[in-house]
N, C-alpha and C. Protein backbone atom coordinates (compact mmCIF):
# COMPACT_ATOMS: atom_id res chain seq x y z
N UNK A 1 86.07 -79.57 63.65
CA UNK A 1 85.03 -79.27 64.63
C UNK A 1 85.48 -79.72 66.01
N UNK A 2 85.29 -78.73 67.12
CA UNK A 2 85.58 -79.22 68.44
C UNK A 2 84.65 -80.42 68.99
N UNK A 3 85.56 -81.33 69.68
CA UNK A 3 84.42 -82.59 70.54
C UNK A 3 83.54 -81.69 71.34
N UNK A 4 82.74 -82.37 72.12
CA UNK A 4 82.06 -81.61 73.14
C UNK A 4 82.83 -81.29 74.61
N UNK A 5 83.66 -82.01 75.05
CA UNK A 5 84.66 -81.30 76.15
C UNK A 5 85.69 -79.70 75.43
N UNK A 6 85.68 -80.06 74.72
CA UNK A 6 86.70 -78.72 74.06
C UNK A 6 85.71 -77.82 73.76
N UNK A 7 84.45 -77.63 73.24
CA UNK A 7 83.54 -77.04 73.21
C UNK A 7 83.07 -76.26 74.66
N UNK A 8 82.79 -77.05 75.70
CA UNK A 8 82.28 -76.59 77.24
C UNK A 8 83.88 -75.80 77.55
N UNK A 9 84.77 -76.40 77.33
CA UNK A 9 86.11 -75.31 78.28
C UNK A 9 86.16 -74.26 77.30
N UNK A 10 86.23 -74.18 75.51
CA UNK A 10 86.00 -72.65 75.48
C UNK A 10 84.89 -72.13 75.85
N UNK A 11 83.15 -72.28 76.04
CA UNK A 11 82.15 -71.79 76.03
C UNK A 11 82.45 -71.43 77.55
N UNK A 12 83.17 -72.57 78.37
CA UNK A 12 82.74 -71.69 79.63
C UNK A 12 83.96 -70.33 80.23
N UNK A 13 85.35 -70.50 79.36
CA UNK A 13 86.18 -69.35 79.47
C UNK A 13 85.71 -68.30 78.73
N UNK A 14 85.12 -68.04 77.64
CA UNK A 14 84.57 -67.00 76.97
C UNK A 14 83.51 -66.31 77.84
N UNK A 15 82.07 -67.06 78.42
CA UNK A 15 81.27 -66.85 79.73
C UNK A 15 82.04 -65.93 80.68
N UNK A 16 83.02 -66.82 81.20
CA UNK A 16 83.34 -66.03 82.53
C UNK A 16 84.22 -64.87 82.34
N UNK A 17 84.82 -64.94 80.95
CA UNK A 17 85.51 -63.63 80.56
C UNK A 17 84.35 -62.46 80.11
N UNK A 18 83.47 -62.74 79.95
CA UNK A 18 82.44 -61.68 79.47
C UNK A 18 81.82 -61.49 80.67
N UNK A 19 81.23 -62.45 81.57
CA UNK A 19 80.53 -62.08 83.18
C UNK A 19 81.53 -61.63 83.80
N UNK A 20 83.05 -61.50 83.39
CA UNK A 20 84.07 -60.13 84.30
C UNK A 20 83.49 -59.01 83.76
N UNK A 21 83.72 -58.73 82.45
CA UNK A 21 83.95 -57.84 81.33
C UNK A 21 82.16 -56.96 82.20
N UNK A 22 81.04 -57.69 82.31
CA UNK A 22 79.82 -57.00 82.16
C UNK A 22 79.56 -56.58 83.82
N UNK A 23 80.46 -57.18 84.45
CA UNK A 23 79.94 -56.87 86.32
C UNK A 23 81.11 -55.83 86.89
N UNK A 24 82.39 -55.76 85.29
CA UNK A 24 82.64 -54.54 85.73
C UNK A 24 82.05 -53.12 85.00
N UNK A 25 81.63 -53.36 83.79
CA UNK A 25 80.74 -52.19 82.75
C UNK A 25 79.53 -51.44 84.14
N UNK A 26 79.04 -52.94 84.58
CA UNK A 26 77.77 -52.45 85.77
C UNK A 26 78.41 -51.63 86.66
N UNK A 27 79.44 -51.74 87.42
CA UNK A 27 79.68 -51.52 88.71
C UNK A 27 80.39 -50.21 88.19
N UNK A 28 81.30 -50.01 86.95
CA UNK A 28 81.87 -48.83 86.66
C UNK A 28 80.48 -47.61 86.35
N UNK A 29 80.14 -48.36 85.04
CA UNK A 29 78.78 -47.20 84.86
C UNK A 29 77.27 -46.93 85.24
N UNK A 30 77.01 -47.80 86.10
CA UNK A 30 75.97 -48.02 86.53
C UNK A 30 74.91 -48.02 85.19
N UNK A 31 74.94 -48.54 84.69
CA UNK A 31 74.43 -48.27 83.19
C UNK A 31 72.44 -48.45 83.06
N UNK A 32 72.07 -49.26 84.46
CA UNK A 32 70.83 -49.90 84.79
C UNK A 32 70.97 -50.77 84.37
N UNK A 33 71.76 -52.01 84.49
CA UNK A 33 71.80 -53.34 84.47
C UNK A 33 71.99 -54.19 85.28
N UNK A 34 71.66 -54.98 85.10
CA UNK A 34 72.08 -56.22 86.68
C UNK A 34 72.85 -57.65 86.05
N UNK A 35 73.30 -58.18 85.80
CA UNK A 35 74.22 -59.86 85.50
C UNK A 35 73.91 -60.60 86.72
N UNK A 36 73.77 -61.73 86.01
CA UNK A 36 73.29 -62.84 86.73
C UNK A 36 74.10 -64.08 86.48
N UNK A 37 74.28 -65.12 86.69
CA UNK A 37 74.65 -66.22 86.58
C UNK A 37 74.13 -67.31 86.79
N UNK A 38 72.92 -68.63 86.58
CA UNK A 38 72.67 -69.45 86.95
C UNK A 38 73.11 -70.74 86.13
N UNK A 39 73.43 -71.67 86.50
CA UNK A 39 73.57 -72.89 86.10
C UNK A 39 74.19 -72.53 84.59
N UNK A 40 75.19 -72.11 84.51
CA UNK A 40 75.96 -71.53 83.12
C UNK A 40 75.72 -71.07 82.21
N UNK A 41 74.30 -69.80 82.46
CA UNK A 41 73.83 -69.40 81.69
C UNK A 41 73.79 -67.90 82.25
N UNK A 42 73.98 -67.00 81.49
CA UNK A 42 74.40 -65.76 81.93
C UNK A 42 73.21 -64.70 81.73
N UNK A 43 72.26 -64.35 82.60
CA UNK A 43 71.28 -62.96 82.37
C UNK A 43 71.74 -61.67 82.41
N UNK A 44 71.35 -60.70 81.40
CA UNK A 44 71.43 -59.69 81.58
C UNK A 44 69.92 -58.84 81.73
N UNK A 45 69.93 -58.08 83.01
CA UNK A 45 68.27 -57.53 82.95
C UNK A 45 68.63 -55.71 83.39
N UNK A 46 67.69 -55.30 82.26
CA UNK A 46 67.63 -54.06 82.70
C UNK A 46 66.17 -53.53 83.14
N UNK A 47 66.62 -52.80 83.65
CA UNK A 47 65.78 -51.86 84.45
C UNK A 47 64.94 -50.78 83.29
N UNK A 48 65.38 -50.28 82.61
CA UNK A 48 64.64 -48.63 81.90
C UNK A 48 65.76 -48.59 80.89
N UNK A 49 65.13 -49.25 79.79
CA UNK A 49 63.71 -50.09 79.68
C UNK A 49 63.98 -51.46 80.19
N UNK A 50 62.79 -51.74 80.05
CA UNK A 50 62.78 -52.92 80.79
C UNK A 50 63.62 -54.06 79.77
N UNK A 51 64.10 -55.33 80.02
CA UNK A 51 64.23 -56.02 78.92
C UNK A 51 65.07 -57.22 79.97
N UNK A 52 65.80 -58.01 79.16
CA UNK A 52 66.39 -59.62 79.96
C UNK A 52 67.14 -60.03 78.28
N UNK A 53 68.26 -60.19 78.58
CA UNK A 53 69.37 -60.58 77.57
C UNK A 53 69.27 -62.01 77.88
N UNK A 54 69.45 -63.51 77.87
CA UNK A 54 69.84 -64.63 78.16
C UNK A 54 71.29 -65.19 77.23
N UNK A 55 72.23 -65.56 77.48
CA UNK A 55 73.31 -65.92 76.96
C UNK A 55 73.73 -67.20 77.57
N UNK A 56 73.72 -68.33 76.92
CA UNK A 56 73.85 -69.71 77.08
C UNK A 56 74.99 -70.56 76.31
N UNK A 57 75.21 -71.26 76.43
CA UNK A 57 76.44 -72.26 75.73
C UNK A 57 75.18 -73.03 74.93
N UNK A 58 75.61 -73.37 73.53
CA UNK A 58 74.62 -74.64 73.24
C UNK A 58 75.95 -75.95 72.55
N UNK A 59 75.74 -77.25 73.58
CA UNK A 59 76.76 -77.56 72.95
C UNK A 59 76.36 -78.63 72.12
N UNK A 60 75.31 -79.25 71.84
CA UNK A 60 75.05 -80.11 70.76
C UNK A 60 75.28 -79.33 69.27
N UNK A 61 75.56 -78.07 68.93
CA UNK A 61 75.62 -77.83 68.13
C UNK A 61 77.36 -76.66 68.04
N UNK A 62 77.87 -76.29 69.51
CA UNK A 62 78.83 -76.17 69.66
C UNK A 62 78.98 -74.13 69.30
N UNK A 63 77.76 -73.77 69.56
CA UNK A 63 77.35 -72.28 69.31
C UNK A 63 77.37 -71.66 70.82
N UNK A 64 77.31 -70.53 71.31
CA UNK A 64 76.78 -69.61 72.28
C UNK A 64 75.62 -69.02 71.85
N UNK A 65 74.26 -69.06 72.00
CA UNK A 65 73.36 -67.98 71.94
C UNK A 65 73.33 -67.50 72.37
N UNK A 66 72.29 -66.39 72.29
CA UNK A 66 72.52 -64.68 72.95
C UNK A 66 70.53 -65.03 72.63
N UNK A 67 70.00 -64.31 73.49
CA UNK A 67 68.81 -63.96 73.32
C UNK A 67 68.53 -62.39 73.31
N UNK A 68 67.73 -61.73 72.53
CA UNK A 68 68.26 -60.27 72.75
C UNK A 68 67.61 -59.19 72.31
N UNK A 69 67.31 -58.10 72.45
CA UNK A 69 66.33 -57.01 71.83
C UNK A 69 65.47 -58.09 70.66
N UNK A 70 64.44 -59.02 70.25
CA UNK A 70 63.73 -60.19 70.35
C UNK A 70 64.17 -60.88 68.85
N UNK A 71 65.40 -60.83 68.86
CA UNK A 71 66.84 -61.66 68.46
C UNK A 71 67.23 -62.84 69.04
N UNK A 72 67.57 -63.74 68.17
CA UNK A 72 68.43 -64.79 68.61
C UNK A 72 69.67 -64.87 67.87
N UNK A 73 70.58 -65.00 68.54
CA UNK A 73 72.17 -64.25 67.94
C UNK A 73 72.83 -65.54 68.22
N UNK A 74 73.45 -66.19 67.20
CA UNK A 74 74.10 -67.90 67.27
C UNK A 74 76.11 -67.30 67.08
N UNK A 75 76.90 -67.65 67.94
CA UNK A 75 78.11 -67.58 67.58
C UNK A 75 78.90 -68.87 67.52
N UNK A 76 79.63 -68.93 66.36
CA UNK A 76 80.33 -70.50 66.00
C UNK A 76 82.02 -69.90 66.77
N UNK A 77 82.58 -71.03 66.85
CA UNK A 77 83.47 -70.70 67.00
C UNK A 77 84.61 -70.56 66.53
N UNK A 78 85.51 -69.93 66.15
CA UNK A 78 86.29 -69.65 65.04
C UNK A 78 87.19 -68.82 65.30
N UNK A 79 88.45 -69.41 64.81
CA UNK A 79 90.38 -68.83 64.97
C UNK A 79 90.41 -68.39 66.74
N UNK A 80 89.64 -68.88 67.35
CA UNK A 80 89.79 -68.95 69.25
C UNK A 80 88.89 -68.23 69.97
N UNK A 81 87.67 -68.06 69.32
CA UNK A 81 87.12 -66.87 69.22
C UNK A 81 85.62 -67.37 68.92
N UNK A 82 84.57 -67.12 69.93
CA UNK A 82 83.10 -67.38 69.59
C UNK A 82 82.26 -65.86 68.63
N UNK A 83 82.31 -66.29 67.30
CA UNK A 83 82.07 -65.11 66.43
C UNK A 83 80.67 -64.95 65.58
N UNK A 84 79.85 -63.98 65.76
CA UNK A 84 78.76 -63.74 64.81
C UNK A 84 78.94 -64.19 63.60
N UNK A 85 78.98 -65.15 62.38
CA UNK A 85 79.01 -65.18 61.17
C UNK A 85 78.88 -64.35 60.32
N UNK A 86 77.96 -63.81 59.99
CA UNK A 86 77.09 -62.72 59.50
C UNK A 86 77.42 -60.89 59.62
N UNK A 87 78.63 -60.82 61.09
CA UNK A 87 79.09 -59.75 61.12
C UNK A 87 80.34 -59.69 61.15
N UNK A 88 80.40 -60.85 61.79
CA UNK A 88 82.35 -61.09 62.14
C UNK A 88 82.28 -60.77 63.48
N UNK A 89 81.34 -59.91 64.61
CA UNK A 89 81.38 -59.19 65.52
C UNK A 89 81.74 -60.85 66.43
N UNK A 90 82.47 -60.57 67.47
CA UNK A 90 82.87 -61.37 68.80
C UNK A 90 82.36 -60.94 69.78
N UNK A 91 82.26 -62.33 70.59
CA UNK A 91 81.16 -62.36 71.50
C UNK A 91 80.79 -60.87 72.39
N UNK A 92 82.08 -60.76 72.85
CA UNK A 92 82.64 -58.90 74.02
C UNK A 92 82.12 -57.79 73.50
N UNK A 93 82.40 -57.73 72.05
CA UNK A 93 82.02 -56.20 71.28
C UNK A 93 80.51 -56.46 71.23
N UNK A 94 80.15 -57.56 70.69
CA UNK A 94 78.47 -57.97 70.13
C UNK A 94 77.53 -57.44 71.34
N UNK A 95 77.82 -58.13 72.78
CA UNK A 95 77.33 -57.99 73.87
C UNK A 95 77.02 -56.60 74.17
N UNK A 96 78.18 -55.73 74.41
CA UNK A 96 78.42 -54.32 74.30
C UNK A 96 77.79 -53.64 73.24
N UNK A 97 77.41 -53.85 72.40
CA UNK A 97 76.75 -53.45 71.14
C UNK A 97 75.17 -53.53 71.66
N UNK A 98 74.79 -54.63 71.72
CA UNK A 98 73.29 -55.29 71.88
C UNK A 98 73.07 -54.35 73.52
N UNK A 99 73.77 -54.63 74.49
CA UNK A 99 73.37 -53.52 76.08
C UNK A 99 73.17 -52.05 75.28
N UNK A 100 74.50 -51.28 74.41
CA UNK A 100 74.16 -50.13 74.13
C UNK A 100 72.56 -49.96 73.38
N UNK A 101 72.18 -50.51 72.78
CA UNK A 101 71.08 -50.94 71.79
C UNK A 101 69.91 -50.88 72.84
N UNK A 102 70.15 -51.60 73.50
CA UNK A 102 68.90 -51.61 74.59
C UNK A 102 68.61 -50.43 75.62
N UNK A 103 70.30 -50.26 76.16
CA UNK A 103 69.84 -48.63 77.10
C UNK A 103 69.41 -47.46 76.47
N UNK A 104 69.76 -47.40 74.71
CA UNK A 104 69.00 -45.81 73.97
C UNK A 104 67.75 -46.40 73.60
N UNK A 105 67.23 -47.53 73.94
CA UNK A 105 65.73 -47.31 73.32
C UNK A 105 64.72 -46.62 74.29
């Protein structure tokens, strides 16, 4: 199990690799989304339909949540990689999965 410093430097390189990954998805497809960033916690809000993704580090337990279509999505971390249990899906595809999910409803 990672300490809690090894925990915050992957949670916060995985973050900022996904807040690239989603502010360029926005800016390429205009998809009706907006990314946010406050205090190391990452929003996603759309427009039509309406909705608000929240994606956070949790490190007492050493997970990323995802808040989400009215889901709570826990990823452990595993072989370098913050991963769904339950699907295997990683954090990048999951994210991308859950936005597509939300813009066809």
């Amino acid at each position: 199990m990672q300490d809690e410093i090894e925990f915050r430097r992957a949670a916060d390189a995985a973050l900022e690799l996904l807040k690239r990954h989603l502010i360029e998805r926005e800016d390429e497809n205009e998809d009706g989304f907006e990314v946010e960033e406050q205090g190391g916690v990452l929003n996603v809000i759309f427009e039509e339909p309406p909705g608000k993704f929240v994606i956070t580090p949790n490190a007492p337990v050493r997970q990323i949540w995802i808040s989400a279509l009215s889901t709570s999505f826990k990823l452990d971390w595993s072989a370098g990689e913050f991963v769904l249990a339950r699907t295997g899906e990683k954090l990048l595809p999951l994210v991308d999965r859950l936005i597509d999910e939300q813009l066809s409803r």
